[in-house]
PDB file of N, CA and C in Angstrom:
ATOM      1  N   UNK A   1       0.840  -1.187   0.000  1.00  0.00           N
ATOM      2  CA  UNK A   1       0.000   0.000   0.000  1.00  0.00           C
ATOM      3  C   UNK A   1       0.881   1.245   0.000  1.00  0.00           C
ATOM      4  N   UNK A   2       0.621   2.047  -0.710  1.00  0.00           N
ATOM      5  CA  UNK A   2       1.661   3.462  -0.889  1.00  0.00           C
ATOM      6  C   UNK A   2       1.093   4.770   0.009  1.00  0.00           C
ATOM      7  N   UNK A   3       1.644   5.184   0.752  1.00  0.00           N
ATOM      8  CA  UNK A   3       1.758   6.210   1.121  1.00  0.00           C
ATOM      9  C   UNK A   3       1.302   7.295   0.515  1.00  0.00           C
ATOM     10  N   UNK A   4       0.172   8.239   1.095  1.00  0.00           N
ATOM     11  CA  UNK A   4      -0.191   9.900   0.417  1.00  0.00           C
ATOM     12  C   UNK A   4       0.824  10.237  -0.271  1.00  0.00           C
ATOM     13  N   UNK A   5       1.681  10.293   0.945  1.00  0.00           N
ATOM     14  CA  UNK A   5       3.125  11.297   0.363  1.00  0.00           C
ATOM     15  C   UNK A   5       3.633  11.095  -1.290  1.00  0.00           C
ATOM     16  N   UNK A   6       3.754   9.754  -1.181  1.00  0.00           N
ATOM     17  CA  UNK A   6       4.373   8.823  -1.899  1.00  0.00           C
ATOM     18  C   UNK A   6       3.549   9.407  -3.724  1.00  0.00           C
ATOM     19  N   UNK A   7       2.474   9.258  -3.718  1.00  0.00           N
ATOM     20  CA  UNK A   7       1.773  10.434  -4.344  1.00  0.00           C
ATOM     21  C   UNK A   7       1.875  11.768  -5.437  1.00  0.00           C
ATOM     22  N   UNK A   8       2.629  12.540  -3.991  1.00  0.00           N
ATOM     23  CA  UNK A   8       2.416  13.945  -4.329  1.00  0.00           C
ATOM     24  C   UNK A   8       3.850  14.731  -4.974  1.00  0.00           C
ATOM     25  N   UNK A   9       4.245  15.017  -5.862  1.00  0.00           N
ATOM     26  CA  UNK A   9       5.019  15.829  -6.306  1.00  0.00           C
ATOM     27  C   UNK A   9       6.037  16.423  -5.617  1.00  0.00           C
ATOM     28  N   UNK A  10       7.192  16.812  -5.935  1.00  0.00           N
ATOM     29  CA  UNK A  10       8.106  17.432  -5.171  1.00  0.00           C
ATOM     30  C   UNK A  10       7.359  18.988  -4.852  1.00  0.00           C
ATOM     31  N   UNK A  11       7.192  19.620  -5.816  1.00  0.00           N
ATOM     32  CA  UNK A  11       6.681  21.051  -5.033  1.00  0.00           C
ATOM     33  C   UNK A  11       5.317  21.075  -4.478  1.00  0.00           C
ATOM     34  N   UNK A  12       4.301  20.083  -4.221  1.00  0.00           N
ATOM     35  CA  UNK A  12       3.034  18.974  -3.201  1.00  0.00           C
ATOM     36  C   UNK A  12       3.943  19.435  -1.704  1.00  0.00           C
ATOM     37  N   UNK A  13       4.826  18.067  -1.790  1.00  0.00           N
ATOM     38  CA  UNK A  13       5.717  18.112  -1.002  1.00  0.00           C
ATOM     39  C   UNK A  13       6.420  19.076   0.098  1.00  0.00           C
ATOM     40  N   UNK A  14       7.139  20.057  -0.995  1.00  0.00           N
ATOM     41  CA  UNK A  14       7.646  21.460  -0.391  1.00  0.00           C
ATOM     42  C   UNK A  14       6.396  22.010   0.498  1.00  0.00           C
ATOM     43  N   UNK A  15       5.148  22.261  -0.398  1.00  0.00           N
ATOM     44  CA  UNK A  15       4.623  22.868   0.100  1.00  0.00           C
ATOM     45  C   UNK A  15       4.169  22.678   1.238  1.00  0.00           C
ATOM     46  N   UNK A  16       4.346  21.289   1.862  1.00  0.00           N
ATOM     47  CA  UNK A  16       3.740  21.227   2.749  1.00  0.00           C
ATOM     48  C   UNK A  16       4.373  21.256   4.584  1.00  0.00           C
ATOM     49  N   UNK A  17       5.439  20.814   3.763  1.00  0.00           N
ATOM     50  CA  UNK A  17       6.343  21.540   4.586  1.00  0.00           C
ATOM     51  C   UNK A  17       6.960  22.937   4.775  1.00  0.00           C
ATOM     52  N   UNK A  18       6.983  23.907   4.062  1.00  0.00           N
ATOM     53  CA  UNK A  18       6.549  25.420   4.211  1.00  0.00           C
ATOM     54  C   UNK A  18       5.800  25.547   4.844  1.00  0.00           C
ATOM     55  N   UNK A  19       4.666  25.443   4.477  1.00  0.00           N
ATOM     56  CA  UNK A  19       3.362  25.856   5.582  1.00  0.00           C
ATOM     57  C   UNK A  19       4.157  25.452   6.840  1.00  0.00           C
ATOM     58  N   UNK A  20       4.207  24.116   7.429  1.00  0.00           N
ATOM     59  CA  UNK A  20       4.604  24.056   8.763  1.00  0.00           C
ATOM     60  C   UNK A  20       5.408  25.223   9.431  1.00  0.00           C
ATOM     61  N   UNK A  21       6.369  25.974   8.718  1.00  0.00           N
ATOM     62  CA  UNK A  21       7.943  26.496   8.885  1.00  0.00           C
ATOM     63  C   UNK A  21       6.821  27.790   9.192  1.00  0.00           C
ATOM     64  N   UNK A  22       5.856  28.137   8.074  1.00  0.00           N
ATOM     65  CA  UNK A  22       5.758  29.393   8.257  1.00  0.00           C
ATOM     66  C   UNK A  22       4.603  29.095   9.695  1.00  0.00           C
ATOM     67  N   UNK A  23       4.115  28.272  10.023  1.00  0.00           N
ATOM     68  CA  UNK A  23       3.093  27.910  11.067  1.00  0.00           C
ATOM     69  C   UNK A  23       3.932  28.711  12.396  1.00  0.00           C
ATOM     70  N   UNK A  24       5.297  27.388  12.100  1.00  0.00           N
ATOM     71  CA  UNK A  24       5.872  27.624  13.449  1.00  0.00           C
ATOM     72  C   UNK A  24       6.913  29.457  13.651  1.00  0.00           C
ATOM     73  N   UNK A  25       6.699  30.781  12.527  1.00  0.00           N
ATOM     74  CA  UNK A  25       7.061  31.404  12.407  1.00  0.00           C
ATOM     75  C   UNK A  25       8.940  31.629  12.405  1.00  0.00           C
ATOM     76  N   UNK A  26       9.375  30.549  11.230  1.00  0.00           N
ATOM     77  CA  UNK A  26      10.640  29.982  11.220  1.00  0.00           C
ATOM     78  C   UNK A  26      11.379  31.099  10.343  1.00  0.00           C
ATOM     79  N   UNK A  27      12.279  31.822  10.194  1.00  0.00           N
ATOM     80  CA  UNK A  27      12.597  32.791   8.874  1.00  0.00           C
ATOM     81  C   UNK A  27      13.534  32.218   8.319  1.00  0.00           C
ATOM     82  N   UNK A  28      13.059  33.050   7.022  1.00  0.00           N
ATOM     83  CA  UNK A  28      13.560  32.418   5.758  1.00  0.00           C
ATOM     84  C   UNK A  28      15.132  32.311   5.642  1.00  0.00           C
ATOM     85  N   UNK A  29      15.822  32.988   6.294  1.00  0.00           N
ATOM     86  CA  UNK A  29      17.319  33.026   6.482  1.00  0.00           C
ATOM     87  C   UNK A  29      17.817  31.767   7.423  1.00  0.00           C
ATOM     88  N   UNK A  30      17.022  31.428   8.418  1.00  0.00           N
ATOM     89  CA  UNK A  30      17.536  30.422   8.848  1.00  0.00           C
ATOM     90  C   UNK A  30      16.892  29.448   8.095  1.00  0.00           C
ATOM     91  N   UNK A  31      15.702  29.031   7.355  1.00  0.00           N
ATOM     92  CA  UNK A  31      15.590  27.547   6.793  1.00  0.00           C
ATOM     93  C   UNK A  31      16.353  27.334   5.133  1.00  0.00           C
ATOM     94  N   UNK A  32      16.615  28.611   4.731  1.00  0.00           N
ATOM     95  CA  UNK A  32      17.151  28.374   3.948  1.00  0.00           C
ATOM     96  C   UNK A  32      18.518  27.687   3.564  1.00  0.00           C
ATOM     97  N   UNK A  33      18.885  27.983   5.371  1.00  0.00           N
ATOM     98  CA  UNK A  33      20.610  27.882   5.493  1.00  0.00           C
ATOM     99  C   UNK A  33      19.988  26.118   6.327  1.00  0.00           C
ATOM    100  N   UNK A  34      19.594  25.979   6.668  1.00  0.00           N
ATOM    101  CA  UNK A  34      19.518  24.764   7.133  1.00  0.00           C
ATOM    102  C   UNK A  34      19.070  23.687   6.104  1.00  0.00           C
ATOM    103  N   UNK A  35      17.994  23.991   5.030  1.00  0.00           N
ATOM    104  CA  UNK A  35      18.068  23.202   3.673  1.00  0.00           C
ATOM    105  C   UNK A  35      19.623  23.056   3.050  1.00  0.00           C
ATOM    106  N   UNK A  36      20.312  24.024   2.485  1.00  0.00           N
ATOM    107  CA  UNK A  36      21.305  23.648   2.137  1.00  0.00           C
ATOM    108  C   UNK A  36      22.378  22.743   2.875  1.00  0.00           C
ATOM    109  N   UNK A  37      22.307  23.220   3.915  1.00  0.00           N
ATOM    110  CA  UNK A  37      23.484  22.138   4.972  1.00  0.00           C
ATOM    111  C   UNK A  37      22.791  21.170   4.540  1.00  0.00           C
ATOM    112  N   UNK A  38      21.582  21.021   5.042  1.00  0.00           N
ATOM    113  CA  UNK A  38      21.162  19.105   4.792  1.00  0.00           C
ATOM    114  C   UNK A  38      21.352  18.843   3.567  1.00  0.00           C
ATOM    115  N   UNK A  39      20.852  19.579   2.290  1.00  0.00           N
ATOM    116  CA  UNK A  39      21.274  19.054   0.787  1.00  0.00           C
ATOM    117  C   UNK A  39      22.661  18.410   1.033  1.00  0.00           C
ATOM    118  N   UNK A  40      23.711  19.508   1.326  1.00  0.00           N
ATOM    119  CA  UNK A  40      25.136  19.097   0.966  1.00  0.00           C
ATOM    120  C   UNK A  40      25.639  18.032   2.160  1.00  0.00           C
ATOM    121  N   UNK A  41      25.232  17.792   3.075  1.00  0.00           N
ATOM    122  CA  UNK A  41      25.616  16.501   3.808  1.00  0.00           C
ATOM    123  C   UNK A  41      24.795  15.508   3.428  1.00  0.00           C
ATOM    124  N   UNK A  42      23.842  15.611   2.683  1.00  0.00           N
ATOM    125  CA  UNK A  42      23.081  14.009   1.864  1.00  0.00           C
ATOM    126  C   UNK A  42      23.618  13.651   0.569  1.00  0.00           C
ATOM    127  N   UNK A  43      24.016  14.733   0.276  1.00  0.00           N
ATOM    128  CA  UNK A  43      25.058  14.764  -1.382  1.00  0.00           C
ATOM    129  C   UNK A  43      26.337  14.051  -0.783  1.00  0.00           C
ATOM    130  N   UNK A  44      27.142  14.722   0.372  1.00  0.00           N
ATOM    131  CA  UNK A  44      28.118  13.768   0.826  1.00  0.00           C
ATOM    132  C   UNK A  44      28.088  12.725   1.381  1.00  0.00           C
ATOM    133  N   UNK A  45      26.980  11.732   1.738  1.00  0.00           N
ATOM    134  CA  UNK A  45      27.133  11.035   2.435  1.00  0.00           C
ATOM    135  C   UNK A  45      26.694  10.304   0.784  1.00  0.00           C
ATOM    136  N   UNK A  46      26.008  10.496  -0.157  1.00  0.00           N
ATOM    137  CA  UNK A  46      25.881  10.069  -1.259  1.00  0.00           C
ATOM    138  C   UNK A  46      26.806   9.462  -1.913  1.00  0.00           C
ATOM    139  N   UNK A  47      28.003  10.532  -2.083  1.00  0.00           N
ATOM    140  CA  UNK A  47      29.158  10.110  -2.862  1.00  0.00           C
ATOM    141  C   UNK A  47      30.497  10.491  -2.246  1.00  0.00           C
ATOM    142  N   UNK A  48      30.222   9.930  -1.214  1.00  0.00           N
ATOM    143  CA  UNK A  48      31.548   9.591   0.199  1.00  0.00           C
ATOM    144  C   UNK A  48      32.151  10.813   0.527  1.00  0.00           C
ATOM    145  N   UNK A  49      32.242  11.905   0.204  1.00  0.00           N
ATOM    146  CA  UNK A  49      32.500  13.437   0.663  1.00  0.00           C
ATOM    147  C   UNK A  49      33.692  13.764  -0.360  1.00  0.00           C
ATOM    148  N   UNK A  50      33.597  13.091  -1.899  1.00  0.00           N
ATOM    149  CA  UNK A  50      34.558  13.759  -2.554  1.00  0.00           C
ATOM    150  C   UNK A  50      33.590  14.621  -3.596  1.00  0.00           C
ATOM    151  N   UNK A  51      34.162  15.820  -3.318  1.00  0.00           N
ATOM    152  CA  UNK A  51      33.712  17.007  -3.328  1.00  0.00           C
ATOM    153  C   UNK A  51      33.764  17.341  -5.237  1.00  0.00           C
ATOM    154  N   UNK A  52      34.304  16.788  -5.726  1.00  0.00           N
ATOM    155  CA  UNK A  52      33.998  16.902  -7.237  1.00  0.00           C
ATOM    156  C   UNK A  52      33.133  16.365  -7.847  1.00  0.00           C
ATOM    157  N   UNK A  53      32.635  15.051  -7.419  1.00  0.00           N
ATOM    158  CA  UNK A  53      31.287  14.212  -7.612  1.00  0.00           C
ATOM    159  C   UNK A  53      30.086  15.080  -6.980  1.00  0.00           C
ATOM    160  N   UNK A  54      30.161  15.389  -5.900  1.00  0.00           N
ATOM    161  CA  UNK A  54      29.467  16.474  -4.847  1.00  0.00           C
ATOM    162  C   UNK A  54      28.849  17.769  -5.894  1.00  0.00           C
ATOM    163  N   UNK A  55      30.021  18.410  -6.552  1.00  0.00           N
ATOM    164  CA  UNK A  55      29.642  19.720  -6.717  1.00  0.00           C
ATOM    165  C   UNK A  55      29.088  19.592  -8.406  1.00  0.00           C
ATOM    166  N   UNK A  56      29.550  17.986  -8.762  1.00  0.00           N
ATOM    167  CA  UNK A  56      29.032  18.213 -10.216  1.00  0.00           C
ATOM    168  C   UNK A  56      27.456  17.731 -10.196  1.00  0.00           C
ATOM    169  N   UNK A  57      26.991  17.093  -9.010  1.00  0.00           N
ATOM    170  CA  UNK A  57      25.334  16.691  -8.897  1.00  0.00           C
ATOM    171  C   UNK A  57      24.906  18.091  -8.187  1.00  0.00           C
ATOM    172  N   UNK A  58      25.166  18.436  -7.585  1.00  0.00           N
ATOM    173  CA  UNK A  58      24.827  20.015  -7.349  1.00  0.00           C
ATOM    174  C   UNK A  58      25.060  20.989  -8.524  1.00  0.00           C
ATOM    175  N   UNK A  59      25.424  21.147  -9.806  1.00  0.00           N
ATOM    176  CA  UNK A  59      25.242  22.201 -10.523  1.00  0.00           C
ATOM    177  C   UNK A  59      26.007  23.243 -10.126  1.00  0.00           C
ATOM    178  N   UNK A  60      27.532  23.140  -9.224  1.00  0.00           N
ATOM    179  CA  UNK A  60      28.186  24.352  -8.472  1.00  0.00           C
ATOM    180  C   UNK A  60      29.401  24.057  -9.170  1.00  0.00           C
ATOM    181  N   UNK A  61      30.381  24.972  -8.663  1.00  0.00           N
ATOM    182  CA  UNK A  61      31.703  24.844  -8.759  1.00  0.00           C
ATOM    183  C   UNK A  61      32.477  24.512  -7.510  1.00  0.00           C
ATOM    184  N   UNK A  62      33.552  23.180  -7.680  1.00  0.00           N
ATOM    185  CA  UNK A  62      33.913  22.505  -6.429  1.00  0.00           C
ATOM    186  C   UNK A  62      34.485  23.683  -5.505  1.00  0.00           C
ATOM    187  N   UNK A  63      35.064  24.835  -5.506  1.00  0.00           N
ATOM    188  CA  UNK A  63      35.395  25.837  -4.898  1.00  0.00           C
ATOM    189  C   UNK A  63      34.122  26.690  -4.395  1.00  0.00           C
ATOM    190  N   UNK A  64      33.058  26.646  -5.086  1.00  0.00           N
ATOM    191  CA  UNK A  64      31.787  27.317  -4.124  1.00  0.00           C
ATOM    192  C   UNK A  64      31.468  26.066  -3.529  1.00  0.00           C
ATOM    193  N   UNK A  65      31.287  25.196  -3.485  1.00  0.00           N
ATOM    194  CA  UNK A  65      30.783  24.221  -2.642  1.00  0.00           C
ATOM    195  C   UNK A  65      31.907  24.452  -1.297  1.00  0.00           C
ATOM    196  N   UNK A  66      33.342  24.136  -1.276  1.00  0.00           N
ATOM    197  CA  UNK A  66      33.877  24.108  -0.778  1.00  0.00           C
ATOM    198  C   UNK A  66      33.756  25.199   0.606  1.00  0.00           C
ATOM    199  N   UNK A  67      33.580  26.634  -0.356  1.00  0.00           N
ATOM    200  CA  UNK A  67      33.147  27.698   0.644  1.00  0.00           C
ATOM    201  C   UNK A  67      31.771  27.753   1.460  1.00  0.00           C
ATOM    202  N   UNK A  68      30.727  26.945   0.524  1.00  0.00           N
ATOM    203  CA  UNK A  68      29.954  26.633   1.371  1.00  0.00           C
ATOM    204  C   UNK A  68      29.636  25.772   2.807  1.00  0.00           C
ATOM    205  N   UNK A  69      30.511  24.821   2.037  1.00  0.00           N
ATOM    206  CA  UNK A  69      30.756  23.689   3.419  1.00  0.00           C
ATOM    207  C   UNK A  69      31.535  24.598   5.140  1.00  0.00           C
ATOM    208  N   UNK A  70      32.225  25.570   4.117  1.00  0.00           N
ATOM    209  CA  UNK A  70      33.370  26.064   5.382  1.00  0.00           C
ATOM    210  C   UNK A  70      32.258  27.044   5.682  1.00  0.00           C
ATOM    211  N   UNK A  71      31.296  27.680   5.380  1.00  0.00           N
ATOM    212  CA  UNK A  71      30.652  28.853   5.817  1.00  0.00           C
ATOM    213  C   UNK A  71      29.469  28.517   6.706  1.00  0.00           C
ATOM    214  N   UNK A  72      28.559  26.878   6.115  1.00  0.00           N
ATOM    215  CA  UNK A  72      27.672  26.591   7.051  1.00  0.00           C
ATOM    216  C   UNK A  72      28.480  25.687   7.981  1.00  0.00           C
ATOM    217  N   UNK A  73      29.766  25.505   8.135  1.00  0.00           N
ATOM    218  CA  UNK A  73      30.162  24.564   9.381  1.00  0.00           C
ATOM    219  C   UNK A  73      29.943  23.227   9.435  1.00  0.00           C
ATOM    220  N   UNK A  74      29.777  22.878   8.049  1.00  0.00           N
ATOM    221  CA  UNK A  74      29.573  21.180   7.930  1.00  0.00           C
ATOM    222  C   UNK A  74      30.852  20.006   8.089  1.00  0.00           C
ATOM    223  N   UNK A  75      30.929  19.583   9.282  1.00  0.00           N
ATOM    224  CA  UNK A  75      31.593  18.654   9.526  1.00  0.00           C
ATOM    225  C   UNK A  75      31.491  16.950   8.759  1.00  0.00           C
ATOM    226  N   UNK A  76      32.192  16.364   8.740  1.00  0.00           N
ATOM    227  CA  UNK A  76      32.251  15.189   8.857  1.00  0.00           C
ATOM    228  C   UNK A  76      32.810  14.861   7.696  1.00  0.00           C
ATOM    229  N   UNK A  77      32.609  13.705   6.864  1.00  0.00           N
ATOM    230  CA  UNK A  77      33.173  13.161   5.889  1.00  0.00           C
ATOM    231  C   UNK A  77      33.210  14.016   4.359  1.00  0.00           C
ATOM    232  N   UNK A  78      33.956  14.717   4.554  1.00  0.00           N
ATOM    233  CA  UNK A  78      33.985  16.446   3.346  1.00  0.00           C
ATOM    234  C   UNK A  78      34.906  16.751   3.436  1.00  0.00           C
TER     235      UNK A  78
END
């Protein structure tokens, strides 16, 4: 048996989690910065934290990724 979720579209999806963010009066500066950390530590844990595989499924350049990692404080296998 499948899941609602399972269903609904990626921007379904988003949306429904927005609403929550804006429920719980969350700002946009901090969830924005907390989406990306999680993107780029699921991208690394994806493709073991080498950062050229990383930045070419992200659409970046391995040197903005790089600054990103150092700017949101992402530890671990990176």
């Amino acid at each position: 048996m499948q899941k609602k979720s399972d269903k609904l579209n990626l921007h379904q999806k988003l949306e429904i989690i927005i609403e929550e963010m804006i429920e719980e009066e969350l700002s946009l500066k901090d969830v924005l910065k907390e989406f990306e950390k999680i993107y780029i530590e699921t991208a690394a844990k994806k493709y073991n934290g080498r950062m050229i595989k990383m930045a070419q499924a992200l659409g970046i350049h391995r040197n903005t990724l790089r600054n990103r990692v150092k700017t949101l404080k992402i530890n671990g296998k990176i």
